[in-house]
Protein backbone atom coordinates (compact mmCIF):
# COMPACT_ATOMS: atom_id res chain seq x y z
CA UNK A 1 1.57 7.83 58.72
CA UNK A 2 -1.21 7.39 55.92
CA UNK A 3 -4.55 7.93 58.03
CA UNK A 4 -7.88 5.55 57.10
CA UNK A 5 -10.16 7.61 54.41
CA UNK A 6 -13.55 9.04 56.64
CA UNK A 7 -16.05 8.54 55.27
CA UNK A 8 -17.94 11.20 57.08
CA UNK A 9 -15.44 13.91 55.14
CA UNK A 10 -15.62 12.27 51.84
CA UNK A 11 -18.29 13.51 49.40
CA UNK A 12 -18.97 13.25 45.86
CA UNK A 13 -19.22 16.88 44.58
CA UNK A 14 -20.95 16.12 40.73
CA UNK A 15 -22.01 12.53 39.25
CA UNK A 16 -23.70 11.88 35.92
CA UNK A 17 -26.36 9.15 35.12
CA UNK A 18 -25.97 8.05 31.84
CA UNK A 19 -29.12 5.81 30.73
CA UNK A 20 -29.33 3.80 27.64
CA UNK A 21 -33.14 4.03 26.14
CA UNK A 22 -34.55 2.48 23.37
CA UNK A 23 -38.66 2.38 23.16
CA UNK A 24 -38.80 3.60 27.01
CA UNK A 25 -41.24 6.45 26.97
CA UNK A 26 -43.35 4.31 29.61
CA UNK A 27 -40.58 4.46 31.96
CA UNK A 28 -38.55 7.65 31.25
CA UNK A 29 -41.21 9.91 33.96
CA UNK A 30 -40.74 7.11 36.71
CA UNK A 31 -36.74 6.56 36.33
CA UNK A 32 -36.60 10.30 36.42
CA UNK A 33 -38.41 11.17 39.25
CA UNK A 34 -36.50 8.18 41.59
CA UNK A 35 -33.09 8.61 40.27
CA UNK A 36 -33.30 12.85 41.36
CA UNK A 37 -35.09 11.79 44.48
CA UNK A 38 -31.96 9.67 45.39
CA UNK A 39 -29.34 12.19 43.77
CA UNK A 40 -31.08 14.34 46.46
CA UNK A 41 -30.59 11.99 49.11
CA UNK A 42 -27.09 11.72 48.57
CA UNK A 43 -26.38 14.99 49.17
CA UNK A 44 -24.34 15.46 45.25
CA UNK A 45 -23.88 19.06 44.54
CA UNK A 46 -24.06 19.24 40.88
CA UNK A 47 -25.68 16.66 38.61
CA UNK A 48 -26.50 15.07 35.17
CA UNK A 49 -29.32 12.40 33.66
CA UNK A 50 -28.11 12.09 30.12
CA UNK A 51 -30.39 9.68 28.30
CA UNK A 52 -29.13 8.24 25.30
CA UNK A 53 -32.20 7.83 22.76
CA UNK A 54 -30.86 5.03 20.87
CA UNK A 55 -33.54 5.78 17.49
CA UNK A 56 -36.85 4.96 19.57
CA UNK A 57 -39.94 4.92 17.57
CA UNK A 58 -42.33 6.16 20.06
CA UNK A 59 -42.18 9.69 21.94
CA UNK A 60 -39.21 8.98 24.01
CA UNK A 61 -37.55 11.94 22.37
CA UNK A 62 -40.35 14.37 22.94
CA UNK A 63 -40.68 13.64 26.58
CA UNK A 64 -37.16 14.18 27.19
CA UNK A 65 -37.17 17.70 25.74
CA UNK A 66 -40.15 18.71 27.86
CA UNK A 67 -37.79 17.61 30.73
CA UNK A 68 -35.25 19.34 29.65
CA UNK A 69 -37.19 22.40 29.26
CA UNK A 70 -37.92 21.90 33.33
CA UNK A 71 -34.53 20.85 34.31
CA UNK A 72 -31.30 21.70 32.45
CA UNK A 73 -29.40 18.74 34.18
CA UNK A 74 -31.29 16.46 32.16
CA UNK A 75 -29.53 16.13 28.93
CA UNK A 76 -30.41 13.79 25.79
CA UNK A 77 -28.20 12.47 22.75
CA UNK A 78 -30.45 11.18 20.03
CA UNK A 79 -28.76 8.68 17.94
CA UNK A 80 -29.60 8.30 14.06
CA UNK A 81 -31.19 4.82 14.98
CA UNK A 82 -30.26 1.38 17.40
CA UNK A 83 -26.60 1.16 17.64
CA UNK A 84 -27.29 -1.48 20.62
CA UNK A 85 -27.13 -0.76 23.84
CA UNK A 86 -22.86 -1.33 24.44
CA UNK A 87 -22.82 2.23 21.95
CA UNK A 88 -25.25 3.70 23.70
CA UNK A 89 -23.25 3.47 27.02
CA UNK A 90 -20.24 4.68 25.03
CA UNK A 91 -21.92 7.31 24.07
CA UNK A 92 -23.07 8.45 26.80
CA UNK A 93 -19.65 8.35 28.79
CA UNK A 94 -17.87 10.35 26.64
CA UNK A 95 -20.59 13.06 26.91
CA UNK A 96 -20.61 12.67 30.66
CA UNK A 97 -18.37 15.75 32.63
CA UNK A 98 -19.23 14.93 36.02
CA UNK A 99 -16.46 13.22 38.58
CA UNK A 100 -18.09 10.32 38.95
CA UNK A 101 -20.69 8.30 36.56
CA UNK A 102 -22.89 5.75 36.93
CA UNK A 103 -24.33 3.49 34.06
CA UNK A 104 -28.21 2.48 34.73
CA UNK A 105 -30.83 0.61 32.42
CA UNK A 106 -33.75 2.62 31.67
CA UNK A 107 -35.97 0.16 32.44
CA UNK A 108 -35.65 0.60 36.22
CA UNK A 109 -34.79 -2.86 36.46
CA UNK A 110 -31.76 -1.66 38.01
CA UNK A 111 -33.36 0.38 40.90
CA UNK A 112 -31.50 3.91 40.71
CA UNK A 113 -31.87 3.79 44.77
CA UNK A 114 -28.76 1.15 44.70
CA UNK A 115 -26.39 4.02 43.60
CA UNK A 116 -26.49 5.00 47.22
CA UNK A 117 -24.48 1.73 48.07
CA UNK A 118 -22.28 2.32 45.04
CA UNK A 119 -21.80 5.93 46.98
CA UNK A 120 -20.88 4.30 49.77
CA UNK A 121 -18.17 1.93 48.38
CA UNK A 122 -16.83 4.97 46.65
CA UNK A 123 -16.28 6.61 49.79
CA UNK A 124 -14.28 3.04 50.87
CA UNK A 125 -11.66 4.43 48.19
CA UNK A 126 -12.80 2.14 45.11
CA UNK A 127 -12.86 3.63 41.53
CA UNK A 128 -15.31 1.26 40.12
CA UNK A 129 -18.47 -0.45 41.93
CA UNK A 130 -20.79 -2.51 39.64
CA UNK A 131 -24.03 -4.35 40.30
CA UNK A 132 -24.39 -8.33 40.90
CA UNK A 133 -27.22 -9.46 40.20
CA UNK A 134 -28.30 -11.68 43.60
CA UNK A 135 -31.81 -12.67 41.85
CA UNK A 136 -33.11 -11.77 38.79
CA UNK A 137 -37.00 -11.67 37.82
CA UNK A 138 -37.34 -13.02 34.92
CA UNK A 139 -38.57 -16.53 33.17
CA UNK A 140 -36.78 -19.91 33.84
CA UNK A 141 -35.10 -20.39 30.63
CA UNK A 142 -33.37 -16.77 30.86
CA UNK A 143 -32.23 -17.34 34.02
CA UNK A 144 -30.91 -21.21 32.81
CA UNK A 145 -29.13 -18.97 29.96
CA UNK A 146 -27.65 -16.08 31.64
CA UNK A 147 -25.99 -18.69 34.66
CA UNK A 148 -24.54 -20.54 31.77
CA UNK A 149 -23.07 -17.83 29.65
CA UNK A 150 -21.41 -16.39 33.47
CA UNK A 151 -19.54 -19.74 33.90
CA UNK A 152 -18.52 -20.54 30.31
CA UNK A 153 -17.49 -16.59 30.22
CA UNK A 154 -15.70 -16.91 33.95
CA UNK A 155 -13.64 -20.19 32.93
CA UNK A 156 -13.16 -18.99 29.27
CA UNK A 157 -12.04 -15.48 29.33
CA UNK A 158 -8.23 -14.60 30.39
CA UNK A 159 -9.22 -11.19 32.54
CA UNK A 160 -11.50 -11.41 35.97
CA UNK A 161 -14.97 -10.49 34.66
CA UNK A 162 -17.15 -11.05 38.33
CA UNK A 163 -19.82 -13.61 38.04
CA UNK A 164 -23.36 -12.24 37.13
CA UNK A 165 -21.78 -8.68 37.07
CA UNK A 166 -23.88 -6.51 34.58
CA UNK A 167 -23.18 -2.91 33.12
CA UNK A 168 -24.87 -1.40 36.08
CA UNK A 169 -22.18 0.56 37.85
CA UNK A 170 -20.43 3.99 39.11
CA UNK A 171 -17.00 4.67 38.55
CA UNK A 172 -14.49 7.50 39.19
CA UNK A 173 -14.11 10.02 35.95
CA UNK A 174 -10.43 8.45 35.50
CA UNK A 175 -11.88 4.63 34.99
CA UNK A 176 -14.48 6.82 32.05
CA UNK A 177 -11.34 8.24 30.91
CA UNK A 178 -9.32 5.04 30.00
CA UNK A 179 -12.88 3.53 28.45
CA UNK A 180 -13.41 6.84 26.76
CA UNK A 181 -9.65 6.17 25.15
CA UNK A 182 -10.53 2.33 23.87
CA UNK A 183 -10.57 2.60 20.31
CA UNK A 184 -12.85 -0.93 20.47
CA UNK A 185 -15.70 -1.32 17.38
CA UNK A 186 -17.11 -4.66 19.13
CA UNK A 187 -17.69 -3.29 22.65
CA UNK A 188 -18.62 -5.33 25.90
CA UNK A 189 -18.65 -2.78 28.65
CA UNK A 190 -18.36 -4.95 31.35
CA UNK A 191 -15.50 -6.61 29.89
CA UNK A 192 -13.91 -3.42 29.27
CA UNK A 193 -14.34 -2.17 32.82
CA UNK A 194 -12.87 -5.03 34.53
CA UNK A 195 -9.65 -4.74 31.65
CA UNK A 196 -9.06 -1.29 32.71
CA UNK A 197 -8.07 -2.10 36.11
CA UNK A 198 -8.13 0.23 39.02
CA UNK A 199 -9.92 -1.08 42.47
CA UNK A 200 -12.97 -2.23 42.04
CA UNK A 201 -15.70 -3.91 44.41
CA UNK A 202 -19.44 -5.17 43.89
CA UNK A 203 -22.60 -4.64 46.04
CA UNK A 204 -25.28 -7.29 45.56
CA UNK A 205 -28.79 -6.22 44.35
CA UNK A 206 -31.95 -7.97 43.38
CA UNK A 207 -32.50 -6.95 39.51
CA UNK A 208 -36.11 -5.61 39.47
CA UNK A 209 -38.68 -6.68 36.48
CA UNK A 210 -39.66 -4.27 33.96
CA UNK A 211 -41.25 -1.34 35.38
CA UNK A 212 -43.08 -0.88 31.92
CA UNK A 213 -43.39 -2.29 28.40
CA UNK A 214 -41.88 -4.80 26.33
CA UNK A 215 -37.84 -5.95 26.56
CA UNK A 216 -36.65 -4.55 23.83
CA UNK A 217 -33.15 -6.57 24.41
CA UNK A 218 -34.23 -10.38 22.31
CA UNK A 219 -32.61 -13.47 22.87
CA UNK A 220 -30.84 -12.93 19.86
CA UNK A 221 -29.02 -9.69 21.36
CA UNK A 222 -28.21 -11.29 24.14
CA UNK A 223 -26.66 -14.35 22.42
CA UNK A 224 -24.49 -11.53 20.28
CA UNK A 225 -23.75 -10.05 23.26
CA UNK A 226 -22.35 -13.25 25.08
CA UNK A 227 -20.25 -13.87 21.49
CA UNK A 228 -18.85 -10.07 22.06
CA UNK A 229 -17.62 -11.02 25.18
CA UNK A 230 -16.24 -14.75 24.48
CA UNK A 231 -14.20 -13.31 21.25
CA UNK A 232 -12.97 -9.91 22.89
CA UNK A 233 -11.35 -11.05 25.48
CA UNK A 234 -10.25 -14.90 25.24
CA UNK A 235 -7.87 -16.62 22.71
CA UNK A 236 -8.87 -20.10 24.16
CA UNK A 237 -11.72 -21.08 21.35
CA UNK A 238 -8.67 -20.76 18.92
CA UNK A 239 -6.67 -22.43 21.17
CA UNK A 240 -8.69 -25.27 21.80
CA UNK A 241 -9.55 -25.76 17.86
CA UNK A 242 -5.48 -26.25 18.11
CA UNK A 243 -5.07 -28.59 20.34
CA UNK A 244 -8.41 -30.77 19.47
CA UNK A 245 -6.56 -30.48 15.44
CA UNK A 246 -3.24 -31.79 17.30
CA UNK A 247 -4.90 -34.50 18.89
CA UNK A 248 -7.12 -36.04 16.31
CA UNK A 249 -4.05 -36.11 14.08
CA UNK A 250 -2.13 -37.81 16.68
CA UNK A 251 -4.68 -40.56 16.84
CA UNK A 252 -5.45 -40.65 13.25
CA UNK A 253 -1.37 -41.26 13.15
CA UNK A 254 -1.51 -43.74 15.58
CA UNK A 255 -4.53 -45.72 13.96
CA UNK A 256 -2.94 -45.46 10.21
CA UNK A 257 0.17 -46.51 11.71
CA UNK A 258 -1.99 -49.84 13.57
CA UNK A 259 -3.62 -50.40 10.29
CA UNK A 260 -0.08 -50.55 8.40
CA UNK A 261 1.45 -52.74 11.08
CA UNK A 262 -1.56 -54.95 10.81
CA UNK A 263 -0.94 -55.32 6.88
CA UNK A 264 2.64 -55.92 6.82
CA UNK A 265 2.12 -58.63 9.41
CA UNK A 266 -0.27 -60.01 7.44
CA UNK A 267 1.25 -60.31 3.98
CA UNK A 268 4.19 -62.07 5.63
CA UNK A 269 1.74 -64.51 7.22
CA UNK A 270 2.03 -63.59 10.93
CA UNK A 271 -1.48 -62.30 11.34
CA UNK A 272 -4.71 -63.21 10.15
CA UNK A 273 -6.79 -60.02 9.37
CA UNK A 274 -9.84 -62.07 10.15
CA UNK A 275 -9.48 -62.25 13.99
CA UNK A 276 -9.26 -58.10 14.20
CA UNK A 277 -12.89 -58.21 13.09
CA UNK A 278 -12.71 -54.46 12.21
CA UNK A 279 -15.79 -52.58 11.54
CA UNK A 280 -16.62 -53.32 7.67
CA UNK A 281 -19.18 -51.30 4.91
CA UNK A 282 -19.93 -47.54 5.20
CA UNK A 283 -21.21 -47.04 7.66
CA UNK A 284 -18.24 -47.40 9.82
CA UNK A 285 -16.77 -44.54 6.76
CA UNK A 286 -19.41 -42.46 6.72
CA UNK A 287 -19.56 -41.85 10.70
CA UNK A 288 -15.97 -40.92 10.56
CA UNK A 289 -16.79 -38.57 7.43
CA UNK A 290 -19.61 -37.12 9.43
CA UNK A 291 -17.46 -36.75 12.54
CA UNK A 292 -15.07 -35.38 11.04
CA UNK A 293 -17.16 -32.39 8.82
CA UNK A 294 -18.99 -31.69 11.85
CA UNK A 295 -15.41 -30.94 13.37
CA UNK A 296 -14.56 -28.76 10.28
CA UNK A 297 -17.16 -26.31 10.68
CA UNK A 298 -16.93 -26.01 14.21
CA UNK A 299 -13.55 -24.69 13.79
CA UNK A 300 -14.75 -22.73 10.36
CA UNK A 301 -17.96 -20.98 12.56
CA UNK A 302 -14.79 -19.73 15.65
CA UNK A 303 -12.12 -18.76 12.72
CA UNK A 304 -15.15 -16.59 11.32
CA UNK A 305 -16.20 -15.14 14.78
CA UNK A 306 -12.35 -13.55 15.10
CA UNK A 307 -12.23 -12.39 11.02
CA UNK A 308 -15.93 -11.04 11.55
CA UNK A 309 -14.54 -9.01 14.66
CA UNK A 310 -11.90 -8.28 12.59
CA UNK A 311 -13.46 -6.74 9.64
CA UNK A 312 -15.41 -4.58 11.35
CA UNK A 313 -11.89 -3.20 13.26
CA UNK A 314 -9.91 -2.85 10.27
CA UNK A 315 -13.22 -0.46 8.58
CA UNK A 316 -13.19 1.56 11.20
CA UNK A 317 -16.24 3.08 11.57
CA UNK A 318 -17.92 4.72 13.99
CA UNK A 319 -19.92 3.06 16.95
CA UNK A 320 -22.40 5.54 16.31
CA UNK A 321 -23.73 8.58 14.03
CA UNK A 322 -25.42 11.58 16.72
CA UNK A 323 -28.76 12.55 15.24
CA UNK A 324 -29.49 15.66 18.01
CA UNK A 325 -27.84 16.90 21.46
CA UNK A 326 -30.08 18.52 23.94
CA UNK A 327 -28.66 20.18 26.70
């Protein structure tokens, strides 16, 4: 007989933090000083912050070195400049050593004292617990954006990514494994976490504004971000350039065919081409020309989206070039 897990009995000996920081030297004290108090709180024997400075221009570096110098368990790997913020969680999980690990912006907009919940799911028996985001502070049209690119992304892509689930998250050291195996140059974490498998459950939080400073993540990352995760993980743009090809050259079949009908009839005095009154000059012509060049670089701009992704595969370079390692 296989007994219920107890939860009382189940602890999590070591867990690592990894946090992705770019420009945060406002905000690396503050996410320090909550993220050990809850660490503490939780009861984890062993532990590990390891801030990934992703090139920052300011001091972020500096101030993580003084913490180190205070407390070895905070690590940093200082990247060579911005590799984005998808490397800079790859980076950090394959640095991580700790049985469990938990991804967290360094922006405290996800609050570090959520990963007591995550703790708590973990203890259920799931590998993987992520963050959804139940409200989100931010302005009107990046709210409009982010619902949109969840339900094109839900409908489009041919794995279960959850609805308004971000890269906050813990997972078990053999979930970090399998990602740490991915050979992937175009990464979407969140994608790649669902893809992997293994049981996985989400706890709803309210996504906190910026504790500090400027975003340093644009519109135009996100929007590269969203194409990531369209192209890596659905065929169906290709697909539907396909069938929308097959169909217009159906009809386009179907009115030649009409036309020729309507001609032969004609010459042999059964019709009169006058009572059709079919749309005459250009600009009937030149709408269908329009139509029809509009169509072609549609499906030109999606081909180029997969050969892009593509290029960059077949090259094979690295996600990322380490600059310094402080342990």
């Amino acid at each position: 007989i296989i007994k219920p897990l107890n939860k009382s009995y189940f602890m999590i000996d070591s867990i690592s933090i990894v946090i992705p920081s770019y420009n945060e030297s406002q905000n690396i004290g503050e996410v320090y000083r909550r993220t050990v108090e809850v660490i503490k709180k939780i009861g984890v024997k062993k532990y590990e912050l390891i801030f990934v400075e992703n090139g920052s221009k300011d001091n972020s570096l500096e101030l993580l070195k003084k913490i180190n110098s205070e407390n070895k368990s905070v690590k940093a790997i200082s990247l060579s400049r911005n590799f984005g913020y998808q490397s800079a969680i790859a980076v950090g999980l394959k640095y991580s050593e700790n049985d469990y690990v938990c991804v967290m912006d360094g922006d405290l907009q996800d609050p570090p004292e959520i990963i007591s919940k995550f703790v708590d799911k973990i203890k259920e028996g799931y590998d993987v617990v992520y963050g959804i985001r139940s409200k989100r502070k931010t302005n009107f049209l990046n709210k409009i954006f982010y619902n949109l690119f969840y339900e094109i992304y839900s409908k489009l892509s041919e794995i279960d990514v959850p609805k308004k689930g971000g890269d906050f998250c813990l997972m078990s050291k053999k979930v970090v494994k399998n990602l740490n195996s991915l050979s992937e140059k175009n990464l979407f974490m969140r994608g790649l976490r669902s893809w992997v498998g293994f049981k996985q459950t989400g706890v709803e939080y309210e996504r906190d504004a910026r504790y500090a400073g400027k975003t340093n993540f644009s519109f135009f990352d996100a929007t590269a971000l969203a194409l990531d995760g369209f192209v890596s993980f659905s065929l169906i743009p290709l697909r539907f350039i396909l069938i929308t090809g097959t169909v217009i050259s159906f009809l386009s079949f179907l009115f030649f065919l009409f036309l020729f009908l309507v001609k032969i009839l004609h010459v042999f005095g059964f019709f009169d081409l006058s009572a059709l009154q079919l749309p005459q000059g250009l600009t009937f012509t030149n709408s269908i020309l329009t139509l029809s060049l509009g169509l072609v670089m549609f499906t030109l701009g999606i081909i180029g989206e997969y050969v892009g992704r593509i290029y960059f595969e077949v090259k094979n370079r690295p996600n990322y070039v380490i600059n310094e390692i402080i342990l």
